[in-house]
Protein backbone atom coordinates (compact mmCIF):
# COMPACT_ATOMS: atom_id res chain seq x y z
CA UNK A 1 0.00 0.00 0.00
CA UNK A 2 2.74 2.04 0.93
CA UNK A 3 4.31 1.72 -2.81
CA UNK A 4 1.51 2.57 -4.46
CA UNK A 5 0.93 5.67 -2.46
CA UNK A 6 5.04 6.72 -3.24
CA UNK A 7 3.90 5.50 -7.13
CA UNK A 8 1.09 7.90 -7.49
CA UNK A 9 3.13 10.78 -5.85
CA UNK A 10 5.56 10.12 -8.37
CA UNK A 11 3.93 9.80 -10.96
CA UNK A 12 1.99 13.46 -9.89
CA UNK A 13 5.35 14.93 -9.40
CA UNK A 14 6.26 14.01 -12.79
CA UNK A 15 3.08 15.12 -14.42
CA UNK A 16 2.80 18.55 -12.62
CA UNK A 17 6.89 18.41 -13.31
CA UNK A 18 5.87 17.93 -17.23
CA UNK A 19 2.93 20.62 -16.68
CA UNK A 20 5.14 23.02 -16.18
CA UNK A 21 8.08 22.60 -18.68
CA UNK A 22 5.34 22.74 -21.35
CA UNK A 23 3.63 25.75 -20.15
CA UNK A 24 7.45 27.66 -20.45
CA UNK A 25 8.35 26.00 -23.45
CA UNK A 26 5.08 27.65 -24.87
CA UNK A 27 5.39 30.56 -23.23
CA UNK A 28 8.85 31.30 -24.60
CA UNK A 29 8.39 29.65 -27.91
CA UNK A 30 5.37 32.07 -28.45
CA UNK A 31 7.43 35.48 -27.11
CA UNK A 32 10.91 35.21 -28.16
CA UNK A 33 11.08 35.79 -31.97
CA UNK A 34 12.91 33.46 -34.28
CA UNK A 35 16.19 35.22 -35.49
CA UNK A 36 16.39 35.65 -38.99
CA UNK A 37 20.05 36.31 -40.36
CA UNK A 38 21.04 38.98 -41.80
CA UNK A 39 21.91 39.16 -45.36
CA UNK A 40 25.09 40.91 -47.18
CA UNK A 41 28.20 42.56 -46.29
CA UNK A 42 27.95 43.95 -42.20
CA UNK A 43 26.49 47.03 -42.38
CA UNK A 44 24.48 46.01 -45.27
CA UNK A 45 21.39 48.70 -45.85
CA UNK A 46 18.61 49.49 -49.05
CA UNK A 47 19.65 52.79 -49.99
CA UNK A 48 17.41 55.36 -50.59
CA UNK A 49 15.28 55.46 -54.05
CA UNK A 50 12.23 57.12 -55.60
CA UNK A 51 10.24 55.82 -57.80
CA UNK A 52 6.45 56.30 -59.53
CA UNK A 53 3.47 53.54 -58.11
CA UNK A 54 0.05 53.07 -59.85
CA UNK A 55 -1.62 56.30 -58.87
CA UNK A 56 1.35 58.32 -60.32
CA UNK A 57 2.70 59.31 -56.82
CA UNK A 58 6.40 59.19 -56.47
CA UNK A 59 7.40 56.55 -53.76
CA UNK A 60 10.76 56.74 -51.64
CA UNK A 61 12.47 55.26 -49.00
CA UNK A 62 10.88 57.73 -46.69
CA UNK A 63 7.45 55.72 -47.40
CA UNK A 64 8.98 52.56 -45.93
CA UNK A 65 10.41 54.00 -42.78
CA UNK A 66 10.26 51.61 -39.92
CA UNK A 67 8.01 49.26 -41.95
CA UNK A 68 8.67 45.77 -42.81
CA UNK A 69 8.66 44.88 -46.73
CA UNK A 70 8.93 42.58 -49.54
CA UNK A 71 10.67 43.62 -52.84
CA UNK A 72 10.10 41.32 -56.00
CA UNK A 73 10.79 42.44 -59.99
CA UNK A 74 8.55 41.95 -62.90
CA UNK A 75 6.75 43.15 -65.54
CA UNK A 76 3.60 43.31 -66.88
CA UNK A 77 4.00 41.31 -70.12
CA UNK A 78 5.67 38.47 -68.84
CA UNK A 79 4.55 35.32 -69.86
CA UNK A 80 6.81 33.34 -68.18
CA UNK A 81 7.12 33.41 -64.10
CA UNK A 82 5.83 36.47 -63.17
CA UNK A 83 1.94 35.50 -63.56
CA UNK A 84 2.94 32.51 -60.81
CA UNK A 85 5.16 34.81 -58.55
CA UNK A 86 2.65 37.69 -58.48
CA UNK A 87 -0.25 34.78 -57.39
CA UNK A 88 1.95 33.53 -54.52
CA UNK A 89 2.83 37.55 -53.71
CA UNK A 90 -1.06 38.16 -53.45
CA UNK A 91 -1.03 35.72 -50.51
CA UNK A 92 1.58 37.43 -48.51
CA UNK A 93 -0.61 40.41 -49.54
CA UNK A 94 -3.90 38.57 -48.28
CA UNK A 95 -1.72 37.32 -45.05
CA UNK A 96 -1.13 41.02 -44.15
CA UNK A 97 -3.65 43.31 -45.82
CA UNK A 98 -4.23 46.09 -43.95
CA UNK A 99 -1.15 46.01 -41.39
CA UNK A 100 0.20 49.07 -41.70
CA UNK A 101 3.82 48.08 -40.64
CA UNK A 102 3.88 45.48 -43.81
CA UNK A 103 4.22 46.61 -47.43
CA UNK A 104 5.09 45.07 -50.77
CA UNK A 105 7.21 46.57 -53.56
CA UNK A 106 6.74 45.11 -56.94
CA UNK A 107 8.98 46.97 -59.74
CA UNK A 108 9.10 46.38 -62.97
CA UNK A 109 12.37 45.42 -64.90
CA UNK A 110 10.44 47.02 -68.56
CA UNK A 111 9.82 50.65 -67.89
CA UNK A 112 9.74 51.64 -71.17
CA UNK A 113 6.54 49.63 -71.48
CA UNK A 114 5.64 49.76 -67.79
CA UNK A 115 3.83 52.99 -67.18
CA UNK A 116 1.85 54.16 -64.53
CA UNK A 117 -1.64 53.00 -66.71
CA UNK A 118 0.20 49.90 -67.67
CA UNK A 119 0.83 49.10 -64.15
CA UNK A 120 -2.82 50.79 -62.19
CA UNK A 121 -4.23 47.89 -64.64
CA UNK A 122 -1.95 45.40 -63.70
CA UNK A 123 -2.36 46.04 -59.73
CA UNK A 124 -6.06 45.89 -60.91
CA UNK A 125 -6.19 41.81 -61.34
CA UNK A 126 -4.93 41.50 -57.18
CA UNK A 127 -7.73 44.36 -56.06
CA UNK A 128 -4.15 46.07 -54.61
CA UNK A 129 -4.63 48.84 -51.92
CA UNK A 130 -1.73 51.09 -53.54
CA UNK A 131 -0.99 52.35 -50.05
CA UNK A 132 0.02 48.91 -49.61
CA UNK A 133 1.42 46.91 -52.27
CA UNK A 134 2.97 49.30 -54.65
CA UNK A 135 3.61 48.76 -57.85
CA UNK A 136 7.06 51.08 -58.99
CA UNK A 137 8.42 52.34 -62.12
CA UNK A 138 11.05 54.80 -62.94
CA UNK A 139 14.43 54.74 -64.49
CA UNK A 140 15.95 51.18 -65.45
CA UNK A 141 19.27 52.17 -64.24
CA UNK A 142 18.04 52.96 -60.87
CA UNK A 143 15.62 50.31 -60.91
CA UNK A 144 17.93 47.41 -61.60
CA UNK A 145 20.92 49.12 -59.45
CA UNK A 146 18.32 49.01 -56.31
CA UNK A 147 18.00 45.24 -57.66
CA UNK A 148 21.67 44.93 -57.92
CA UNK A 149 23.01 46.65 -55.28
CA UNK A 150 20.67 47.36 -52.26
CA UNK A 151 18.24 43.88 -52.85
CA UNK A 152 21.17 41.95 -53.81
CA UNK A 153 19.24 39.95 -56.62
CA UNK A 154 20.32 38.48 -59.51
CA UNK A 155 18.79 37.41 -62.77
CA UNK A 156 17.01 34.20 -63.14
CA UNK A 157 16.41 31.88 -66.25
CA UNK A 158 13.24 32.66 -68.14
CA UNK A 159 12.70 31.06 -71.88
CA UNK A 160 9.61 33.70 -72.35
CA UNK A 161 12.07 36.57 -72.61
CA UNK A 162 12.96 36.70 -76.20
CA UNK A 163 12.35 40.76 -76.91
CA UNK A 164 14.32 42.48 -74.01
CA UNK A 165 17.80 43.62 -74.37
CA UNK A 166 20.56 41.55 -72.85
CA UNK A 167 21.30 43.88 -69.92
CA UNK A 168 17.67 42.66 -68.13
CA UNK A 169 17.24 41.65 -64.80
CA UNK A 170 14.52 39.08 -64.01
CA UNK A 171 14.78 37.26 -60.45
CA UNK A 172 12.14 35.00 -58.88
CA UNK A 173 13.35 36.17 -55.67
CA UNK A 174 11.00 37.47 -53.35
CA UNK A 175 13.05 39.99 -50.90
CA UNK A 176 12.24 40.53 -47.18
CA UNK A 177 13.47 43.60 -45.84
CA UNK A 178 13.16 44.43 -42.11
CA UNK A 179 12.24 47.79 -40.27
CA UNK A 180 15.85 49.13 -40.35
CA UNK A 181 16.56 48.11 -44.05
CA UNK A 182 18.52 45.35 -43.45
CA UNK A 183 18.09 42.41 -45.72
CA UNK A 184 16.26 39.73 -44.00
CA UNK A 185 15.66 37.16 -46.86
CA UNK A 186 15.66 35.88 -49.82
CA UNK A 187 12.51 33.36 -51.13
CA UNK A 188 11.79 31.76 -54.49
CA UNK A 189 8.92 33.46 -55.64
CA UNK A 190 7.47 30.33 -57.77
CA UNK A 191 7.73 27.81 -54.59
CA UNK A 192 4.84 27.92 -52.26
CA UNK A 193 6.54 26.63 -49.52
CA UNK A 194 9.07 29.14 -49.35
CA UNK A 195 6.19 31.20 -49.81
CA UNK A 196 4.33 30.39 -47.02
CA UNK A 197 8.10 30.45 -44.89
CA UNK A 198 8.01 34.36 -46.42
CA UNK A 199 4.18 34.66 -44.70
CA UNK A 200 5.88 33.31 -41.33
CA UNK A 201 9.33 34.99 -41.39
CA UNK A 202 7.24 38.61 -41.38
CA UNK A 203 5.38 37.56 -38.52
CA UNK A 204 8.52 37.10 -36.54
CA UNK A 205 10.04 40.30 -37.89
CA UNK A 206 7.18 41.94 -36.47
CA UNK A 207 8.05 40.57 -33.06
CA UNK A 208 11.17 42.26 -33.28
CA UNK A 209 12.08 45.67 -31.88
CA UNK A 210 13.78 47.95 -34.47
């Protein structure tokens, strides 16, 4: 009898024991942020830029102060990936509409055909709040040398390019950038599962502190 009664307290102790390495394991899992590393050269920072969104107002770094945001290049006549990355993009869109502290930058990699009409109509098909997801044009050089040198992309294979000069960036990288403008990641824009790791990688940026 006397057993038993040391078995049961035990067994309690080891429960309650159990009980409470769960409930910090939780408790910590669910307040300390995963750390996401930081990508380029130390000191690494988006430099500032302006460019023209959908409604014709000019866009600059100033817009994405202390926001968190995800960069991706296009353009509208693509045939080839950018129909697939811009349907996985309106999920992180959907994930986050209307947070404030998330925004997406699409640019194009065409300006000369990208204008602001070509690219209101284009936003058009993903119902995008243009105070949110922002669709930029401008000047190629400064375009592709914010692709270049601040988003640290590169181009990608694409057989549907066959009309664009040789010096033509087109990534399927989709670009995380965090609150200080630090580069926070890098996701294949066709892949759904790195997708969905983009959805989940902003909400732990958003845990952060700046």
């Amino acid at each position: 009898m006397k057993k038993n009664k040391i078995a049961v307290i035990l067994i309690s102790f080891f429960i309650i024991l159990a009980a409470v390495f769960m409930t910090y394991f939780y408790k910590v899992t669910r307040e300390q942020p995963k750390t996401l590393k930081v990508i380029g050269n130390p000191g690494h920072k988006v430099k500032p830029f302006a460019f023209i969104n959908q409604e014709g107002k000019t866009i600059t770094n100033a817009d994405v102060e202390g926001k968190i945001y995800v960069v991706e290049y296009f353009f509208t006549t693509c045939k080839g990936i950018c129909p697939r990355m811009n349907e996985n993009m309106s999920k992180v869109y959907a994930a986050y509409r209307g947070k404030n502290d998330v925004m997406i930058l699409s640019h194009t990699v065409d300006p000369l055909k990208d204008t602001v009409g070509a690219m209101k109509a284009y936003s058009l098909r993903f119902d995008a709040d243009p105070k949110q997801w922002e669709f930029l044009t401008g000047s190629k050089k400064e375009l592709y040398d914010m692709a270049r040198y601040s988003y640290l992309v590169t181009a990608a294979d694409d057989t549907a390019i066959t009309d664009i000069e040789s010096d033509f960036i087109h990534t399927d990288r989709f670009v995380l950038v965090d609150r200080g403008g630090r580069i926070r990641g890098q996701y294949k824009g066709t892949d759904i599962g790195e997708v969905n790791q983009l959805i989940g990688d902003i909400g732990e940026l958003l845990k952060e502190k700046e």
